[in-house]
Protein backbone atom coordinates (compact mmCIF):
# COMPACT_ATOMS: atom_id res chain seq x y z
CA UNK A 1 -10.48 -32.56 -14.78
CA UNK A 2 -11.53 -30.31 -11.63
CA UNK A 3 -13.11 -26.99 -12.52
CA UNK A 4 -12.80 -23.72 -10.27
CA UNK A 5 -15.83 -22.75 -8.27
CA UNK A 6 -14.87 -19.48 -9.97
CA UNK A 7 -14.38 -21.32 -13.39
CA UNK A 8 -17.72 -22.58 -13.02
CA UNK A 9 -19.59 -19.37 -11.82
CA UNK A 10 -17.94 -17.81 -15.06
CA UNK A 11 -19.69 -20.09 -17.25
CA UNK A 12 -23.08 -19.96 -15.36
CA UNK A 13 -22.68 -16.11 -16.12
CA UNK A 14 -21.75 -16.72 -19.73
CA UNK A 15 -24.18 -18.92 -20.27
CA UNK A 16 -27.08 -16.71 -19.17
CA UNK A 17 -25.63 -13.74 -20.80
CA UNK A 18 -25.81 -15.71 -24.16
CA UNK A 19 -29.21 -16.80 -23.71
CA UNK A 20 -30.12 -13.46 -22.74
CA UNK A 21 -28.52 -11.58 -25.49
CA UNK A 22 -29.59 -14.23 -27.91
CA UNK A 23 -33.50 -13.24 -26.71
CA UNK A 24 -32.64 -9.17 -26.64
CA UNK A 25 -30.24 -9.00 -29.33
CA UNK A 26 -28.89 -10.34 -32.21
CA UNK A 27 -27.72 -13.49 -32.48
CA UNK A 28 -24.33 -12.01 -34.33
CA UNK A 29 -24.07 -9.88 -30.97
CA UNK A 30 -25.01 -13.68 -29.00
CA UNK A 31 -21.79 -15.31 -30.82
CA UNK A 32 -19.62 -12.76 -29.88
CA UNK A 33 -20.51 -12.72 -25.97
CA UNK A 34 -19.98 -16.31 -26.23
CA UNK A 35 -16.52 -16.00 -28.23
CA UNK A 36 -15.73 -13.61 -25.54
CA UNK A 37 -16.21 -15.78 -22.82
CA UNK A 38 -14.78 -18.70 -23.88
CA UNK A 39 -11.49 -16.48 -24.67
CA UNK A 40 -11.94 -15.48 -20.89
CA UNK A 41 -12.44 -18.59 -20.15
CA UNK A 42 -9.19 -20.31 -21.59
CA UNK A 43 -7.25 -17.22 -20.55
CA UNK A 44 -8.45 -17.61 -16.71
CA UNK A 45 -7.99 -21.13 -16.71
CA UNK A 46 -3.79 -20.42 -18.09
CA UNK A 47 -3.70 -17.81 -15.48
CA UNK A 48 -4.82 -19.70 -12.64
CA UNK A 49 -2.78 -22.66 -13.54
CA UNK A 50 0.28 -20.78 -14.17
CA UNK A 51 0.16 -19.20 -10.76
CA UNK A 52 0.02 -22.43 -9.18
CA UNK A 53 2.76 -23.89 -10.78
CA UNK A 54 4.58 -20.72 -9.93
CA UNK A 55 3.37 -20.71 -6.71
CA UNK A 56 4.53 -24.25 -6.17
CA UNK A 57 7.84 -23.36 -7.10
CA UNK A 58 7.20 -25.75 -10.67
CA UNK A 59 8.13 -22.46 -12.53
CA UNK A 60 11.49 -21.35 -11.44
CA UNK A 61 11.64 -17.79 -11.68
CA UNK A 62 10.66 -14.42 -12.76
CA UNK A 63 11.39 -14.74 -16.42
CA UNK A 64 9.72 -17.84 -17.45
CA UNK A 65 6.29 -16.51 -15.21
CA UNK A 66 6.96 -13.38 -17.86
CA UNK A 67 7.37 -15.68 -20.51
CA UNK A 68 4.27 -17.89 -19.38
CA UNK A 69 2.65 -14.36 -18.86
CA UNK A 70 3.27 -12.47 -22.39
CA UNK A 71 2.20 -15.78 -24.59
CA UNK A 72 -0.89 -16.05 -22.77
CA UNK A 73 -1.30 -12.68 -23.69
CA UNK A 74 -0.49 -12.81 -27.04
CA UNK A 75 -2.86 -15.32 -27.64
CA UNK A 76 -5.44 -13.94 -26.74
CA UNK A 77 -5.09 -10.54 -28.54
CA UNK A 78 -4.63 -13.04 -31.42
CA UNK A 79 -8.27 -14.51 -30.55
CA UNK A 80 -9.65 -10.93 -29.62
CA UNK A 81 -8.01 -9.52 -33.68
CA UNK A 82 -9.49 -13.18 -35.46
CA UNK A 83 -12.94 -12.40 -33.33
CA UNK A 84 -13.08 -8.87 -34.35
CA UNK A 85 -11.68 -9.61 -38.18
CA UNK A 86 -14.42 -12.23 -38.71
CA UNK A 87 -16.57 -9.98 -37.76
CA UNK A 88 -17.84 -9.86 -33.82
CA UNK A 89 -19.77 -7.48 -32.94
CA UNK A 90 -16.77 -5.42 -30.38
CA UNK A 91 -19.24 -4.81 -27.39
CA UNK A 92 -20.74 -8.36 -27.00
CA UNK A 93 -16.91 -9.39 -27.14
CA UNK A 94 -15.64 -6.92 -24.66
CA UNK A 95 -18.82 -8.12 -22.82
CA UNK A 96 -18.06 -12.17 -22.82
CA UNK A 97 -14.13 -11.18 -21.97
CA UNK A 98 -15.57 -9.55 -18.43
CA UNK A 99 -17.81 -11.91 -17.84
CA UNK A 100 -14.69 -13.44 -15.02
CA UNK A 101 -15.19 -10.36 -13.24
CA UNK A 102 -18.37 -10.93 -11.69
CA UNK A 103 -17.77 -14.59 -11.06
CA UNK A 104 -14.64 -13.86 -9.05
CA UNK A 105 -16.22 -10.92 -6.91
CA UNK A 106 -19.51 -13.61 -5.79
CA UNK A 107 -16.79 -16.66 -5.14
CA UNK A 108 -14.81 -14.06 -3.29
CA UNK A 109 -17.78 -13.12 -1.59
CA UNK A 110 -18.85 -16.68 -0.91
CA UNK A 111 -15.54 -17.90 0.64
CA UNK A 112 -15.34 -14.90 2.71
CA UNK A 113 -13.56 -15.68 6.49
CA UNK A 114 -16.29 -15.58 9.06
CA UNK A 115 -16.92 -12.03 11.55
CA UNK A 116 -15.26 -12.77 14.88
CA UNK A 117 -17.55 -10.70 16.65
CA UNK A 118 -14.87 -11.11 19.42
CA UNK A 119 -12.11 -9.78 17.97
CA UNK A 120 -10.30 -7.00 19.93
CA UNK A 121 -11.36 -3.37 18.16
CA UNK A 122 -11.21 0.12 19.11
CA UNK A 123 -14.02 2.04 20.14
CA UNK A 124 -15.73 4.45 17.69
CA UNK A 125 -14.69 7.07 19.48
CA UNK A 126 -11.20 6.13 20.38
CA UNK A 127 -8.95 9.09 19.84
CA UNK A 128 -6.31 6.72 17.90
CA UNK A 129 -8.57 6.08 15.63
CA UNK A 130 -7.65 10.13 14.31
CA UNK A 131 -3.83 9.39 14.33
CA UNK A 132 -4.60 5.76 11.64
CA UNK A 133 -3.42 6.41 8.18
CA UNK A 134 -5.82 4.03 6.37
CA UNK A 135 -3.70 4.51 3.17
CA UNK A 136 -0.62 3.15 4.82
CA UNK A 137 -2.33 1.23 7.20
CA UNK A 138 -0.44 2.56 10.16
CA UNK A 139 -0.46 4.95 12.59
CA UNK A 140 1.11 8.69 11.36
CA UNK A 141 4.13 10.02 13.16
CA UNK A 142 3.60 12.85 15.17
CA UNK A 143 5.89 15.69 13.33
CA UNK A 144 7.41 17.75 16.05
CA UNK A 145 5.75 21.48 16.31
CA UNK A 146 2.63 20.60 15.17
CA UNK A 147 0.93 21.08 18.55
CA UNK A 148 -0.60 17.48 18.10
CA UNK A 149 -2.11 18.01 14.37
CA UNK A 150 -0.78 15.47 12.37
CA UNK A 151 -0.09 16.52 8.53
C-alpha cells in the first residue's frame, strides 16, 4: 500500500497535534483531535482515490463521481454525529478534520515548479502592465470614448 506524501504529512501533523493536546489539554479533547484526523484521514484518502479513478476514465461519468462524492460525504457526517454523540469534545474534532489543510499547503509548497529566472516578463514599469485584468487574467478592452482609461 503506497501512502501520499500529503497522506503522510497529514499524519505527522496529527500525530503532533495529539501529543501536543494530550500535554496542554485534556485527554477527552486529545481523542477527539485524533478521531478527527483519522475521519480526515479516510475521507482524503476516498477523495484522492476517487479522482484518480475518475481521472483515469475508471469512473464513467458525472453521476457516479456524484454518487462516489455524496456517500463519502455521508459517511463522514455519520462519523462527525457518532464522534460528537459519544461525546467529542467539537473543537478538538473540527481541529483533527483540518489537520489535511496544512499538509497539502507544505507538499504543495514542496513540489513547487522551479523559478526560470529566464523566462520572458514585462518590465515593472511596462505600461501594459495598467491595461492586465488580473481577475480575468487578460488584457481589458479598450471601450471606445474613454480617452484611453479603461473601466
Amino acid at each position: 500500500m503506497t501512502i501520499d506524501p500529503i497522506e503522510r504529512w497529514s499524519l505527522v501533523f496529527s500525530a503532533g497535534a495529539v501529543a501536543t493536546s494530550l500535554v496542554v489539554a485534556s485527554p477527552t479533547f486529545a481523542i477527539s483531535v485524533a478521531v478527527g484526523a483519522a475521519l480526515e484521514a479516510v475521507n482524503f484518502r476516498s477523495l484522492r482515490r476517487s479522482a484518480q479513478l475518475l481521472f483515469s476514465g475508471e469512473i464513467a461519468g458525472q453521476r457516479m463521481w456524484s454518487a462516489v462524492y455524496a456517500v463519502r460525504f455521508v459517511l463522514l457526517a455519520i462519523g462527525i454525529v457518532g464522534a460528537v454523540y459519544f461525546g467529542a469534545n467539537v473543537i478538538g474534532l473540527a481541529l483533527g478534520l483540518s489537520l489535511v489543510v496544512p499538509a497539502t499547503i507544505l507538499e504543495a509548497w514542496r513540489t513547487r515548479p522551479p523559478v526560470n529566472e529566464n523566462a520572458p516578463a514585462l518590465e515593472p514599469d511596462d505600461p501594459s502592465w495598467d491595461r492586465w485584468n488580473a481577475w480575468l487574467v487578460r488584457e481589458e478592452e479598450e471601450i471606445e470614448g474613454s480617452e484611453g482609461e479603461n473601466l
